[in-house]
Protein backbone atom coordinates (compact mmCIF):
# COMPACT_ATOMS: atom_id res chain seq x y z
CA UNK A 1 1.39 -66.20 -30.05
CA UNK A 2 0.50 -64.18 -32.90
CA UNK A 3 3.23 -61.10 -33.27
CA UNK A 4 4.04 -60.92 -36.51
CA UNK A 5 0.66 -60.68 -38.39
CA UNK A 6 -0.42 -57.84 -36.44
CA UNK A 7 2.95 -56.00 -37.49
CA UNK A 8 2.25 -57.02 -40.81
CA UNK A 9 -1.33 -55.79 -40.88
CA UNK A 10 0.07 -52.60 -39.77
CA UNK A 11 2.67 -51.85 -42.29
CA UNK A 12 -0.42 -52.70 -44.73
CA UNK A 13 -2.20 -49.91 -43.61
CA UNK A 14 0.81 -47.09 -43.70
CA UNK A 15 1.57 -48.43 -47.35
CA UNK A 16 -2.18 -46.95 -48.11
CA UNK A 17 -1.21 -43.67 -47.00
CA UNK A 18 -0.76 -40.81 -49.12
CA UNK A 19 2.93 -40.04 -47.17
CA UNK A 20 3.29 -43.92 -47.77
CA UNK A 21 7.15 -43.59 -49.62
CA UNK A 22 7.69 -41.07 -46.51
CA UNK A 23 6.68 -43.97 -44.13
CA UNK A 24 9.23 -46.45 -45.75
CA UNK A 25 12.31 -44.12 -46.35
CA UNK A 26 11.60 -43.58 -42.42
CA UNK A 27 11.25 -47.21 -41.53
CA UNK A 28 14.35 -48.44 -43.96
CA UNK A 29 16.84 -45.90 -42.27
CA UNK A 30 15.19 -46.93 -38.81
CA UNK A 31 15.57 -50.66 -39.11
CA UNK A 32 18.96 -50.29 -40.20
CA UNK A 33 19.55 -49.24 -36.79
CA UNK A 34 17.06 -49.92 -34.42
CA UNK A 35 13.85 -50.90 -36.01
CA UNK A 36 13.04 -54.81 -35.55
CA UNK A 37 10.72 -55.00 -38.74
CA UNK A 38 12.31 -55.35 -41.69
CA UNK A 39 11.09 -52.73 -44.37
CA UNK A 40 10.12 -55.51 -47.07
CA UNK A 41 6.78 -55.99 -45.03
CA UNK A 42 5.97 -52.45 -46.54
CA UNK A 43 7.65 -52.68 -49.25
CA UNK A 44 6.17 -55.39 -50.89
CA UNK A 45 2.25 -53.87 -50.21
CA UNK A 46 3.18 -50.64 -51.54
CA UNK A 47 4.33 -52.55 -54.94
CA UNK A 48 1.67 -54.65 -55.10
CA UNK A 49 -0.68 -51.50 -55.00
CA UNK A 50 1.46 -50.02 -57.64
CA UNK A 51 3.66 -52.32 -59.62
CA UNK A 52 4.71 -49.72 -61.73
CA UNK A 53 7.00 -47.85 -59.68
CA UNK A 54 8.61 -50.75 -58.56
CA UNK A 55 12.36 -49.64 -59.31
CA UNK A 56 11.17 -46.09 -57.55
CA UNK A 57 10.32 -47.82 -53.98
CA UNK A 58 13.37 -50.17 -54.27
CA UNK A 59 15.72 -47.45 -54.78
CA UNK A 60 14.08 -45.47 -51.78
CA UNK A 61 14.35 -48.57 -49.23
CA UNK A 62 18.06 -48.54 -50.74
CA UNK A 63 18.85 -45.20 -50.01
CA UNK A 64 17.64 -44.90 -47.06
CA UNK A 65 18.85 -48.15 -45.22
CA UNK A 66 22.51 -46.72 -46.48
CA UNK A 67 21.66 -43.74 -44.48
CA UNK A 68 20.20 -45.39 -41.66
CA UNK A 69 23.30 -47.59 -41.69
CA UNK A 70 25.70 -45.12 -41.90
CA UNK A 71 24.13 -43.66 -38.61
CA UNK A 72 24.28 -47.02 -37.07
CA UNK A 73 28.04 -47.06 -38.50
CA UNK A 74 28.86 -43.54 -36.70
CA UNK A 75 26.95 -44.95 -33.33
CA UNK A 76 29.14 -47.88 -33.35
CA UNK A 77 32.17 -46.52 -33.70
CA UNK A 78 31.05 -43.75 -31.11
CA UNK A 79 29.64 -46.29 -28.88
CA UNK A 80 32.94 -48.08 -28.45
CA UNK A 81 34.32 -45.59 -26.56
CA UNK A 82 32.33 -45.32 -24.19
CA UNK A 83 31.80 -49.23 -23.74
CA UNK A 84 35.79 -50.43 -24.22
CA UNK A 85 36.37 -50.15 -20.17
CA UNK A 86 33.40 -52.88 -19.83
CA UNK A 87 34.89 -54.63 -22.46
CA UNK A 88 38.26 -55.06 -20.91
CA UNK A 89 37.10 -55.79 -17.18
CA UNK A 90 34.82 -58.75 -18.88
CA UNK A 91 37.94 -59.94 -20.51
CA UNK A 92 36.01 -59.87 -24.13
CA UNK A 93 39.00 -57.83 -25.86
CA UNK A 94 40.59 -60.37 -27.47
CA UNK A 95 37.33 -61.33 -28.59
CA UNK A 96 36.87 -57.84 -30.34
CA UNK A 97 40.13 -57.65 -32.06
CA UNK A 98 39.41 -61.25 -33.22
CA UNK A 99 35.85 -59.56 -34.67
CA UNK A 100 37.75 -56.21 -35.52
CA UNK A 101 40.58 -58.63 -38.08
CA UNK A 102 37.64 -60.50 -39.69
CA UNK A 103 35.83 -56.92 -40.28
CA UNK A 104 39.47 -55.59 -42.06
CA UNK A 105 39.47 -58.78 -43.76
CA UNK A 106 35.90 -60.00 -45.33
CA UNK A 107 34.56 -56.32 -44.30
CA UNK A 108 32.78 -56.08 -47.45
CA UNK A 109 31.08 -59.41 -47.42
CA UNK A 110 29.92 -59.12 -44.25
CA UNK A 111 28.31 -55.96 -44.90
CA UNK A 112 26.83 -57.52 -47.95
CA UNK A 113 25.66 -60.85 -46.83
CA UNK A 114 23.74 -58.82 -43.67
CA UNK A 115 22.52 -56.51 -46.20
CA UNK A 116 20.56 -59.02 -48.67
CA UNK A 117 19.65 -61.99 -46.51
CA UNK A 118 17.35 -61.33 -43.14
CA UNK A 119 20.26 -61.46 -40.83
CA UNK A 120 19.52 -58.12 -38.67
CA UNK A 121 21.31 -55.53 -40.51
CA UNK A 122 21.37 -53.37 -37.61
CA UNK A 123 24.15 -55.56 -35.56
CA UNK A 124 26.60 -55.41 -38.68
CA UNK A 125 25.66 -51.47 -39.05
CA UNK A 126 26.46 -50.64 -35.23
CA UNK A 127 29.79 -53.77 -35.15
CA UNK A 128 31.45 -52.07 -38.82
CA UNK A 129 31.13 -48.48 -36.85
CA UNK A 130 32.94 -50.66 -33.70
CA UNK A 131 35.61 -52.53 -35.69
CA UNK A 132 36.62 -49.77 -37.63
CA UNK A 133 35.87 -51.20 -40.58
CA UNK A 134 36.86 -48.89 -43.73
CA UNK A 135 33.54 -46.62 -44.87
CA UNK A 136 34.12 -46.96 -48.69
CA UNK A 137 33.63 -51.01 -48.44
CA UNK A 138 31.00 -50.70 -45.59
CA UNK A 139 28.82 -48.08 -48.42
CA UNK A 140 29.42 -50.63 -50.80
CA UNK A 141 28.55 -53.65 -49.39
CA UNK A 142 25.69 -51.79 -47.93
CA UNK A 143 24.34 -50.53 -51.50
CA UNK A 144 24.81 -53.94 -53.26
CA UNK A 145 23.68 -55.96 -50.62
CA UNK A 146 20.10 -53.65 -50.10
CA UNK A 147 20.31 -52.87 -53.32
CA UNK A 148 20.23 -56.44 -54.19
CA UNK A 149 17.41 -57.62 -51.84
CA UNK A 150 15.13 -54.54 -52.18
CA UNK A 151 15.58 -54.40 -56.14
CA UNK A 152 14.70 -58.70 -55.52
CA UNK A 153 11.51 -58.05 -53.70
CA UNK A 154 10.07 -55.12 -55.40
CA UNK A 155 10.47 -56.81 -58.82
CA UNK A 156 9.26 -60.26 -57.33
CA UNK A 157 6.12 -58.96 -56.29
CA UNK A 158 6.05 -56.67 -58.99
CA UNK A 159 5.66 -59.23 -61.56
CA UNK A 160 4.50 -62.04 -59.34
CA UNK A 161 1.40 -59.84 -58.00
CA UNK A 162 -1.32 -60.05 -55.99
CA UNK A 163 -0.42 -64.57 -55.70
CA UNK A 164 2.68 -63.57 -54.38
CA UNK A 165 0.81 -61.11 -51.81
CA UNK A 166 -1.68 -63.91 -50.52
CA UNK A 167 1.12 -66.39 -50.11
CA UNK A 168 3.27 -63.94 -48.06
CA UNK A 169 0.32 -63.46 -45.55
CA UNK A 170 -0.40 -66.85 -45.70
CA UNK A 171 3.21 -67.68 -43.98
CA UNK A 172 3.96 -64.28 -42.37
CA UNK A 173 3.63 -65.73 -39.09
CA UNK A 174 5.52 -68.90 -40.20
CA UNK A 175 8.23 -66.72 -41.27
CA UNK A 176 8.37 -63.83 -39.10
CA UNK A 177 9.30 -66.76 -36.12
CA UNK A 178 11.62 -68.90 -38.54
CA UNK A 179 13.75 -65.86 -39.15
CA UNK A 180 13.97 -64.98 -35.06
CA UNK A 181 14.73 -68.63 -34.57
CA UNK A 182 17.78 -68.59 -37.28
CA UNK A 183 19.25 -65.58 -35.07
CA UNK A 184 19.14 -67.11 -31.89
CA UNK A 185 20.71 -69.95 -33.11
CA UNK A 186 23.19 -67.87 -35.38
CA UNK A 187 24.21 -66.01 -31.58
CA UNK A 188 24.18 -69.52 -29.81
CA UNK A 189 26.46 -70.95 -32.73
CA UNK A 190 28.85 -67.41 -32.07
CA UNK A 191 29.13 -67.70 -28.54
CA UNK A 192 29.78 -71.89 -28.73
CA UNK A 193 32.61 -71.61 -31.40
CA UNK A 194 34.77 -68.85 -29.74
């Protein structure tokens, strides 16, 4: 089942728009909270196309995936409220003030390892809002760790070019499933150890 090419192909297209740095501002805030396709799929077309402006798209994915997360950050901690009731009658409280001490604790490095590798951002944006983990280290940890992996990919296909391009689509289907598959098995590994 083909699912991720045809997402890919999309994104191609919107990065040859003339609103193109519109489109990814849009889709870094949105997949920092609800969006399932990670902005790098645009990203890395709209670099290719113009390799010069490299450090101008990264920083523009950055930005806006700190927004987006911030929003995902005030749902979360909004959220909670109105979920804590279903919380406590399914007995999962200890469970969140487990989650809520390791957020205090390694806050930062959460925030920063979701932010640069492909975990889904979105569930650490939404869970730091929930744990109320502090906002100076969630900003942070969100800025380096986007920062990081937009400023990576941008310059990677920047200077590794239209190669780098043919390989991605080459594997995007390859990928786009080997990421989903590390998830699942990142939950299944969550819900075994606890």
């Amino acid at each position: 089942m083909r699912i991720f090419g045809p997402i890919y192909d999309r994104c191609l297209r919107w990065a040859a728009h003339h609103r193109a740095p519109g489109y990814l501002a849009a889709m870094s805030a949105a997949e920092s909270v609800v969006f399932p396709v990670p902005p790098d799929v645009m990203l890395a077309p709209m670099t290719l196309a113009q390799p010069k402006r490299w450090w101008r798209l990264a920083l523009i994915c950055t930005i806006a995936s700190v927004v987006g997360g911030l929003l995902g950050y005030a749902l979360g901690s909004y959220a909670l409220d109105a979920v804590w009731p279903w919380i406590e009658r399914l007995g999962w409280s200890q469970r969140f003030f487990q989650v809520q001490a390791l957020f205090e604790r390694y806050g930062f490095w959460i925030v920063f390892v979701a932010g640069f590798t492909p975990i889904p951002y979105k569930v650490f944006t939404l869970a730091s809002g929930a744990a109320g983990m502090g906002l100076l280290p969630f900003v942070l940890g969100s800025l380096i760790g986007r920062g990081g992996r937009f400023f990576l990919v941008a310059g990677l296909v920047a200077f590794g070019g239209e190669p780098l391009e043919r390989l991605i689509r080459r594997y995007v289907e390859w990928l786009g499933w080997a990421v989903a598959v590390l998830v699942i098995a990142g939950l299944i590994w969550w819900e075994l150890r606890g």
